[in-house]
C-alpha atoms as a PDB file:
ATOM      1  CA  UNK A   1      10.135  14.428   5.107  1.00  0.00           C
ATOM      2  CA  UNK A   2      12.106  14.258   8.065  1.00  0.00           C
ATOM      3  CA  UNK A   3      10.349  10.884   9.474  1.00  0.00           C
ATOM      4  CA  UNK A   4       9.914   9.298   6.001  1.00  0.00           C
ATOM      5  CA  UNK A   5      13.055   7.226   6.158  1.00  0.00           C
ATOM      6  CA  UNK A   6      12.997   6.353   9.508  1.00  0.00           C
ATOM      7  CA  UNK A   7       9.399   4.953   9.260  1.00  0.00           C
ATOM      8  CA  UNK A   8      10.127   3.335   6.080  1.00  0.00           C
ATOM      9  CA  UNK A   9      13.234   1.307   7.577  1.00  0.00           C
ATOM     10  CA  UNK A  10      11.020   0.405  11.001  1.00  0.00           C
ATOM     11  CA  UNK A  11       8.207  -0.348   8.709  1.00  0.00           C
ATOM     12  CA  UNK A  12      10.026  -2.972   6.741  1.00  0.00           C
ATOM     13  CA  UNK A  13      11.867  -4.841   9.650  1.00  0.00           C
ATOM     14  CA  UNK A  14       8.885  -4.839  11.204  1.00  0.00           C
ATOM     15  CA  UNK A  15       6.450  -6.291   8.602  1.00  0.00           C
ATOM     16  CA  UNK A  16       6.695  -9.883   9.590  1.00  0.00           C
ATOM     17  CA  UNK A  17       5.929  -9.178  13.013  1.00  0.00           C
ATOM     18  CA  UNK A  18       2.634  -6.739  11.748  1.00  0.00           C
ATOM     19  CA  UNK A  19       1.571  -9.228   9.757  1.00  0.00           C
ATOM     20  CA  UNK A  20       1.316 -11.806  12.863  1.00  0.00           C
ATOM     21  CA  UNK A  21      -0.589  -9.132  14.422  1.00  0.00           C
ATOM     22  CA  UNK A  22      -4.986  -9.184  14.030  1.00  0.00           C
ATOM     23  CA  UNK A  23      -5.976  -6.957  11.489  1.00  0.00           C
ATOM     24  CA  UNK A  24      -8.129  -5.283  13.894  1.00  0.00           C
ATOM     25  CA  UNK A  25      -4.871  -4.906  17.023  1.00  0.00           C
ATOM     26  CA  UNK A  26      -4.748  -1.242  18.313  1.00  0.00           C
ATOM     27  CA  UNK A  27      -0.605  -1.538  17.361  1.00  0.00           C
ATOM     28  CA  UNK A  28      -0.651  -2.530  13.996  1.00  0.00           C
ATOM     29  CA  UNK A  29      -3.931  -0.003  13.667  1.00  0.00           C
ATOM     30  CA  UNK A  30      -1.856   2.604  14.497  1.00  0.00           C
ATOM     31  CA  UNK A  31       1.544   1.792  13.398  1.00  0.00           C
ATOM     32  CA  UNK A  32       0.175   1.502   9.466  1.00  0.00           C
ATOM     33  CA  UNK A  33      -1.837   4.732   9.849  1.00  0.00           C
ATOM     34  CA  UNK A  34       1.812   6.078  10.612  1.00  0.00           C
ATOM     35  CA  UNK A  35       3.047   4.781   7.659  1.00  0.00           C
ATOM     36  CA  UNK A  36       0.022   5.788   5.200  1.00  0.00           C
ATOM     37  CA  UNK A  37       0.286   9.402   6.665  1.00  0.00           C
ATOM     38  CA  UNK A  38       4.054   9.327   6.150  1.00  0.00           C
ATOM     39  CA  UNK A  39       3.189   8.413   2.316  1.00  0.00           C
ATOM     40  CA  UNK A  40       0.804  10.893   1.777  1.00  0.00           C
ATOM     41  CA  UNK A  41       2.384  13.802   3.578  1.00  0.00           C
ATOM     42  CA  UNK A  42       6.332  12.698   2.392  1.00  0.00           C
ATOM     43  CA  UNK A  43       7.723  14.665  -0.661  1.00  0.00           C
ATOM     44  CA  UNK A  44       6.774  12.424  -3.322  1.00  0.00           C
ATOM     45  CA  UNK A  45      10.613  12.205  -4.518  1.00  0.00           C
ATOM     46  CA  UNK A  46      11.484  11.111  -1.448  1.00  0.00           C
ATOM     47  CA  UNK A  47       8.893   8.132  -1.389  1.00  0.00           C
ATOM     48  CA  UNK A  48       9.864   7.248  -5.211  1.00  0.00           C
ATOM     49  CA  UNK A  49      14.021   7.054  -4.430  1.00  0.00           C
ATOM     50  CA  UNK A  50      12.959   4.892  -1.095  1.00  0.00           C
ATOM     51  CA  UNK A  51      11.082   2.291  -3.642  1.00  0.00           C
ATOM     52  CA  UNK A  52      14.286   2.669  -6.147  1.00  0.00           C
ATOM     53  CA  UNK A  53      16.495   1.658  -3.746  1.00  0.00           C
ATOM     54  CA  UNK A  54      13.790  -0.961  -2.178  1.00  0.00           C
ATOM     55  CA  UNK A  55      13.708  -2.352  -5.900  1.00  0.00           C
ATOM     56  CA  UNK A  56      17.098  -3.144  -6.116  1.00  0.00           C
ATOM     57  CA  UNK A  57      17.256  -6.243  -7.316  1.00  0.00           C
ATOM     58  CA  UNK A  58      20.417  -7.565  -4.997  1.00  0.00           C
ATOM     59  CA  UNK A  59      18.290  -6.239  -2.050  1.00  0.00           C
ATOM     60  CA  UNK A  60      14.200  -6.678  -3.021  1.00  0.00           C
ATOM     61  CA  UNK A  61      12.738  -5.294  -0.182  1.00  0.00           C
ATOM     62  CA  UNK A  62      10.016  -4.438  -2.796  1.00  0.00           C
ATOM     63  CA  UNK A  63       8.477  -7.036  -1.643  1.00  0.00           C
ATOM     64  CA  UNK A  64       8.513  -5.953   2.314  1.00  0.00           C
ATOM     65  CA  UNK A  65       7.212  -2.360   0.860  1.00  0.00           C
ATOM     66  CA  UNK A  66       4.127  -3.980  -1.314  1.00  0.00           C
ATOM     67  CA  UNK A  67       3.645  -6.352   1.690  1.00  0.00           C
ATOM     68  CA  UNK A  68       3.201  -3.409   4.088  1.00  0.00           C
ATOM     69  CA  UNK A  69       0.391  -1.952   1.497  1.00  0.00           C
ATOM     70  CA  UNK A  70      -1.799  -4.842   1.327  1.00  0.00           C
ATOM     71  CA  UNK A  71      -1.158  -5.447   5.302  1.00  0.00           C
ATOM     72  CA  UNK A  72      -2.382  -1.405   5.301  1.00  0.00           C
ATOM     73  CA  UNK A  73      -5.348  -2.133   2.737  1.00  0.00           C
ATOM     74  CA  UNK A  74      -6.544  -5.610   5.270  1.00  0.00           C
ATOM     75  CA  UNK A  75      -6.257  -3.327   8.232  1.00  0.00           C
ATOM     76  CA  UNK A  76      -8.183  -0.385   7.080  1.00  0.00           C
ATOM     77  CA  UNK A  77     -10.742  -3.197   5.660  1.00  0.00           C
ATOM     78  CA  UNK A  78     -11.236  -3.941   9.460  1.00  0.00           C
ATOM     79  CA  UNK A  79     -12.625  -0.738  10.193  1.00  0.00           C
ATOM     80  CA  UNK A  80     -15.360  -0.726   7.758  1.00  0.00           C
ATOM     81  CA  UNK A  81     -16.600  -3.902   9.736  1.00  0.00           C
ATOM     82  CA  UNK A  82     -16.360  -1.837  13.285  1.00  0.00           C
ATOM     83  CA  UNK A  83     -18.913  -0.100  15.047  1.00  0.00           C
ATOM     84  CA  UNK A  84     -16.720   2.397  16.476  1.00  0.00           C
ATOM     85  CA  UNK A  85     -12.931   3.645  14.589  1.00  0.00           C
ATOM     86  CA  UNK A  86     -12.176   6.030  17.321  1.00  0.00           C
ATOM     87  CA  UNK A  87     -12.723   7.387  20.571  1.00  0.00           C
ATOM     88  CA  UNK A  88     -14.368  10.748  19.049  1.00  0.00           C
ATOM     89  CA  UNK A  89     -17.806  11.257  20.329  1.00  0.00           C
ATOM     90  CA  UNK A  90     -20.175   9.215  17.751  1.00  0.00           C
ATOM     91  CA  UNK A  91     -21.079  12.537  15.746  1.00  0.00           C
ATOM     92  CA  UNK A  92     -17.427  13.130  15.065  1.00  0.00           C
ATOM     93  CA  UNK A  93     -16.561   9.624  14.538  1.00  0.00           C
ATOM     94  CA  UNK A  94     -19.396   9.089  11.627  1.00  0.00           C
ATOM     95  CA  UNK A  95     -17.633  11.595   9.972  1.00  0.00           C
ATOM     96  CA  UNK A  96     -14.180  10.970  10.219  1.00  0.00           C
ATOM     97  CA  UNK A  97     -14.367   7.187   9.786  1.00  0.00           C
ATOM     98  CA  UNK A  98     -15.122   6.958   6.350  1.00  0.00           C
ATOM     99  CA  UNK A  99     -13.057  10.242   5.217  1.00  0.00           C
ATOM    100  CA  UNK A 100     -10.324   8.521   6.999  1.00  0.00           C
ATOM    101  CA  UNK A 101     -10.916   4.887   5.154  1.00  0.00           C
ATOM    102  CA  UNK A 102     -10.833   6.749   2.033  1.00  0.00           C
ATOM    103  CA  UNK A 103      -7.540   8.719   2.740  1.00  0.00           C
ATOM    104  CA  UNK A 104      -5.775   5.658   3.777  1.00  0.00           C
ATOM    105  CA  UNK A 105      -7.146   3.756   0.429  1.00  0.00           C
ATOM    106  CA  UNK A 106      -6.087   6.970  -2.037  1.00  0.00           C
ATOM    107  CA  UNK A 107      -2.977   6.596  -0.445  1.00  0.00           C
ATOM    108  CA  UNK A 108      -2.110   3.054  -0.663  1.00  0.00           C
ATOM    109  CA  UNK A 109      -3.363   3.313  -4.599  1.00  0.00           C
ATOM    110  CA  UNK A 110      -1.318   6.267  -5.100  1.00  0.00           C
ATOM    111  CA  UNK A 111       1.826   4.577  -3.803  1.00  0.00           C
ATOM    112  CA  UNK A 112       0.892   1.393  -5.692  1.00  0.00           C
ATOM    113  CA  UNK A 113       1.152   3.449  -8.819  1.00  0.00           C
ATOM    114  CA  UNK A 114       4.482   4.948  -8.038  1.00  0.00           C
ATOM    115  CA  UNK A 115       5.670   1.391  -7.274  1.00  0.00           C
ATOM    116  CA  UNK A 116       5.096   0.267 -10.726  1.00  0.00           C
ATOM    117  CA  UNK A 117       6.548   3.435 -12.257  1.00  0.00           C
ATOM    118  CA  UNK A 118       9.953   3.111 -10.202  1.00  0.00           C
ATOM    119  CA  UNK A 119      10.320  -0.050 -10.037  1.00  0.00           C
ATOM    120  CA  UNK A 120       9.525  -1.387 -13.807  1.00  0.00           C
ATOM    121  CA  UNK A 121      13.163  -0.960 -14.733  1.00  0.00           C
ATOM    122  CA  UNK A 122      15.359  -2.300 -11.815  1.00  0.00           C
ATOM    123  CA  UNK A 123      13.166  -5.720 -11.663  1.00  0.00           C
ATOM    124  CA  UNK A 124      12.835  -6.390 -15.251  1.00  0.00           C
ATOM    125  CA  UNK A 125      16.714  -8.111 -14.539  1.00  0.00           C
ATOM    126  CA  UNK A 126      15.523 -10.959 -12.183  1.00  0.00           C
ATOM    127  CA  UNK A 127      11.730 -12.179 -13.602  1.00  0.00           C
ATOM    128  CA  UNK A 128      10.856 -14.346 -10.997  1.00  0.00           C
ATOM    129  CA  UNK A 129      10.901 -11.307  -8.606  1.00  0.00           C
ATOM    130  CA  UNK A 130       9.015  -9.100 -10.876  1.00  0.00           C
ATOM    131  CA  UNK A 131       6.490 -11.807 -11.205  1.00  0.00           C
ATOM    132  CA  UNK A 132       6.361 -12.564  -7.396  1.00  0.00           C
ATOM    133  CA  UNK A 133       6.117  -8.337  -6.952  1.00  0.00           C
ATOM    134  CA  UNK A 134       3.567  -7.617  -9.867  1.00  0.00           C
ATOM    135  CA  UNK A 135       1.420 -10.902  -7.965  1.00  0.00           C
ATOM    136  CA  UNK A 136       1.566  -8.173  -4.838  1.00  0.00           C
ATOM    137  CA  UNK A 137       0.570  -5.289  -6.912  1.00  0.00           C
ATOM    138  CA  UNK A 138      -2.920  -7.240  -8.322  1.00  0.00           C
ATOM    139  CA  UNK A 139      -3.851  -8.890  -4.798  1.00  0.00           C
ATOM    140  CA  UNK A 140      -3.524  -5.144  -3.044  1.00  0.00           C
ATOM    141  CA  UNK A 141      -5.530  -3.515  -5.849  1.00  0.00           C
ATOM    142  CA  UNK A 142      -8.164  -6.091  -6.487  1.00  0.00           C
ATOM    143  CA  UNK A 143      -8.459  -6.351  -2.310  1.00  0.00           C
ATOM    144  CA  UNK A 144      -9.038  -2.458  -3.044  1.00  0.00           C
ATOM    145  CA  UNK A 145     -11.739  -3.169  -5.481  1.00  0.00           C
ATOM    146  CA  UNK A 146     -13.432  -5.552  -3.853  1.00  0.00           C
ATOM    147  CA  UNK A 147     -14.129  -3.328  -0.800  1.00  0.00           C
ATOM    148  CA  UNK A 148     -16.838  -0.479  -0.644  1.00  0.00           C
ATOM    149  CA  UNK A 149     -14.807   2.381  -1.536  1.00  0.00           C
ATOM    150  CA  UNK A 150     -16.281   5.954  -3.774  1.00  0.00           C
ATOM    151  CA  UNK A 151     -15.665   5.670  -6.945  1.00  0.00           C
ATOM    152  CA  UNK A 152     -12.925   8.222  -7.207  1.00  0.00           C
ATOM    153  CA  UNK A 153     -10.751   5.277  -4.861  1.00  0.00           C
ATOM    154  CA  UNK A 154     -11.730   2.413  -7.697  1.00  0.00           C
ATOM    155  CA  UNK A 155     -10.803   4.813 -10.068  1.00  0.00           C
ATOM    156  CA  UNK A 156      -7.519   5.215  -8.701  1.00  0.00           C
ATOM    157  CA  UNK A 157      -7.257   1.186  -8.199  1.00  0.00           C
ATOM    158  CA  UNK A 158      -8.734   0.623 -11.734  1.00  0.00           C
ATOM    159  CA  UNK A 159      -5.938   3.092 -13.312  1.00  0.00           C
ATOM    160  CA  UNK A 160      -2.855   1.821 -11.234  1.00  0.00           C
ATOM    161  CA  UNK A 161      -3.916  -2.002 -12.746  1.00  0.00           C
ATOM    162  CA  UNK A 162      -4.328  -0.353 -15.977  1.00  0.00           C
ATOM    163  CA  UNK A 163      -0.857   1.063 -15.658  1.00  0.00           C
ATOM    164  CA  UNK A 164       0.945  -2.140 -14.282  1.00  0.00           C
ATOM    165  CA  UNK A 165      -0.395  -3.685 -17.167  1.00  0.00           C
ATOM    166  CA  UNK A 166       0.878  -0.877 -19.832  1.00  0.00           C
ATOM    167  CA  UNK A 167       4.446  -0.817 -17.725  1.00  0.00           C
ATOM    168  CA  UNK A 168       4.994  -4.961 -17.483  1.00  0.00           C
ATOM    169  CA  UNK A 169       3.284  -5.988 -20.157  1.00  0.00           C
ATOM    170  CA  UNK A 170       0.021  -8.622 -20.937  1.00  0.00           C
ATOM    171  CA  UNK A 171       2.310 -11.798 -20.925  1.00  0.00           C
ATOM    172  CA  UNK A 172       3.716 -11.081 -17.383  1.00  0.00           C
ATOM    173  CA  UNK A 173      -0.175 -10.566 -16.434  1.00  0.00           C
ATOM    174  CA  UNK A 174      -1.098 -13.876 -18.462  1.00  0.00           C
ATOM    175  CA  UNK A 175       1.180 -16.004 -16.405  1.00  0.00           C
ATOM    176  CA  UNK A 176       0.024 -14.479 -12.933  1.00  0.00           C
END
């Protein structure tokens, strides 16, 4: 918990810059792994007031936030298309690779889902941002769907659409 804010604030003045960055660059590789294992190691509380106070609608760095998902989701994509992930010998790395692609994925699903539950509420005020956010929301979980993933990570994708859907409603999704 101690790094959570810290990488969360470097994270999101940083996003522009990560997104000029290959998805395959060592940096941005590394820096978004940071951020995934600060959301899935972070007490969840803390993660869910971070995207309350990113879904502010005077501030909407919910966008930043969602951005930095779907930059994580194209970046872990990249390694699926790599021969090597690591520098493990290649027994180790054939079995962390794809435990550690479908970590990242979880994660990035998981967070998706507590995105639309905290952040339903404080964008329903300015509709033109929840539309532009909820757009973020379906491109990072159909890019999550459209990549070879088990099916306990479509799962996960498949429920956090259903649950955008219940939360904003089938006109909002109609119009996107």
């Amino acid at each position: 918990g101690l790094f959570t804010q810290p990488i969360f604030e470097k994270s999101l003045a940083s996003v522009r810059w990560l997104a000029r960055m290959e998805a395959t660059h060592k940096v941005r590789s590394i820096w978004l792994l940071c951020f995934v294992y600060i959301l899935q190691e972070a007490p969840e509380s803390l993660i869910r007031k971070a995207i309350q106070t990113y879904s502010n609608p005077s501030d909407a760095r919910i966008h930043r936030f969602i951005r930095l998902l779907r930059l994580g989701s194209s970046t872990f994509q990249s390694f699926i298309d790599q021969e090597r992930h690591c520098m493990f010998p290649a027994d180790i790395d054939k079995g962390i690779s794809p435990w550690l692609l479908q970590e990242s994925f979880n994660t990035l699903c998981a967070t998706t889902i507590l995105v639309v539950e905290e952040s339903v509420n404080p964008t329903s005020i300015v509709p033109n941002e929840q539309r532009k956010m909820i757009q973020g929301i379906l491109d990072l979980l159909l890019h999550v769907l459209t990549t070879p993933q088990s099916s306990v990570t479509h799962l996960r994708a498949v429920g956090g659409a259903i649950q955008a859907l219940e939360k904003f409603g089938t006109q909002m999704f109609l119009e996107i």
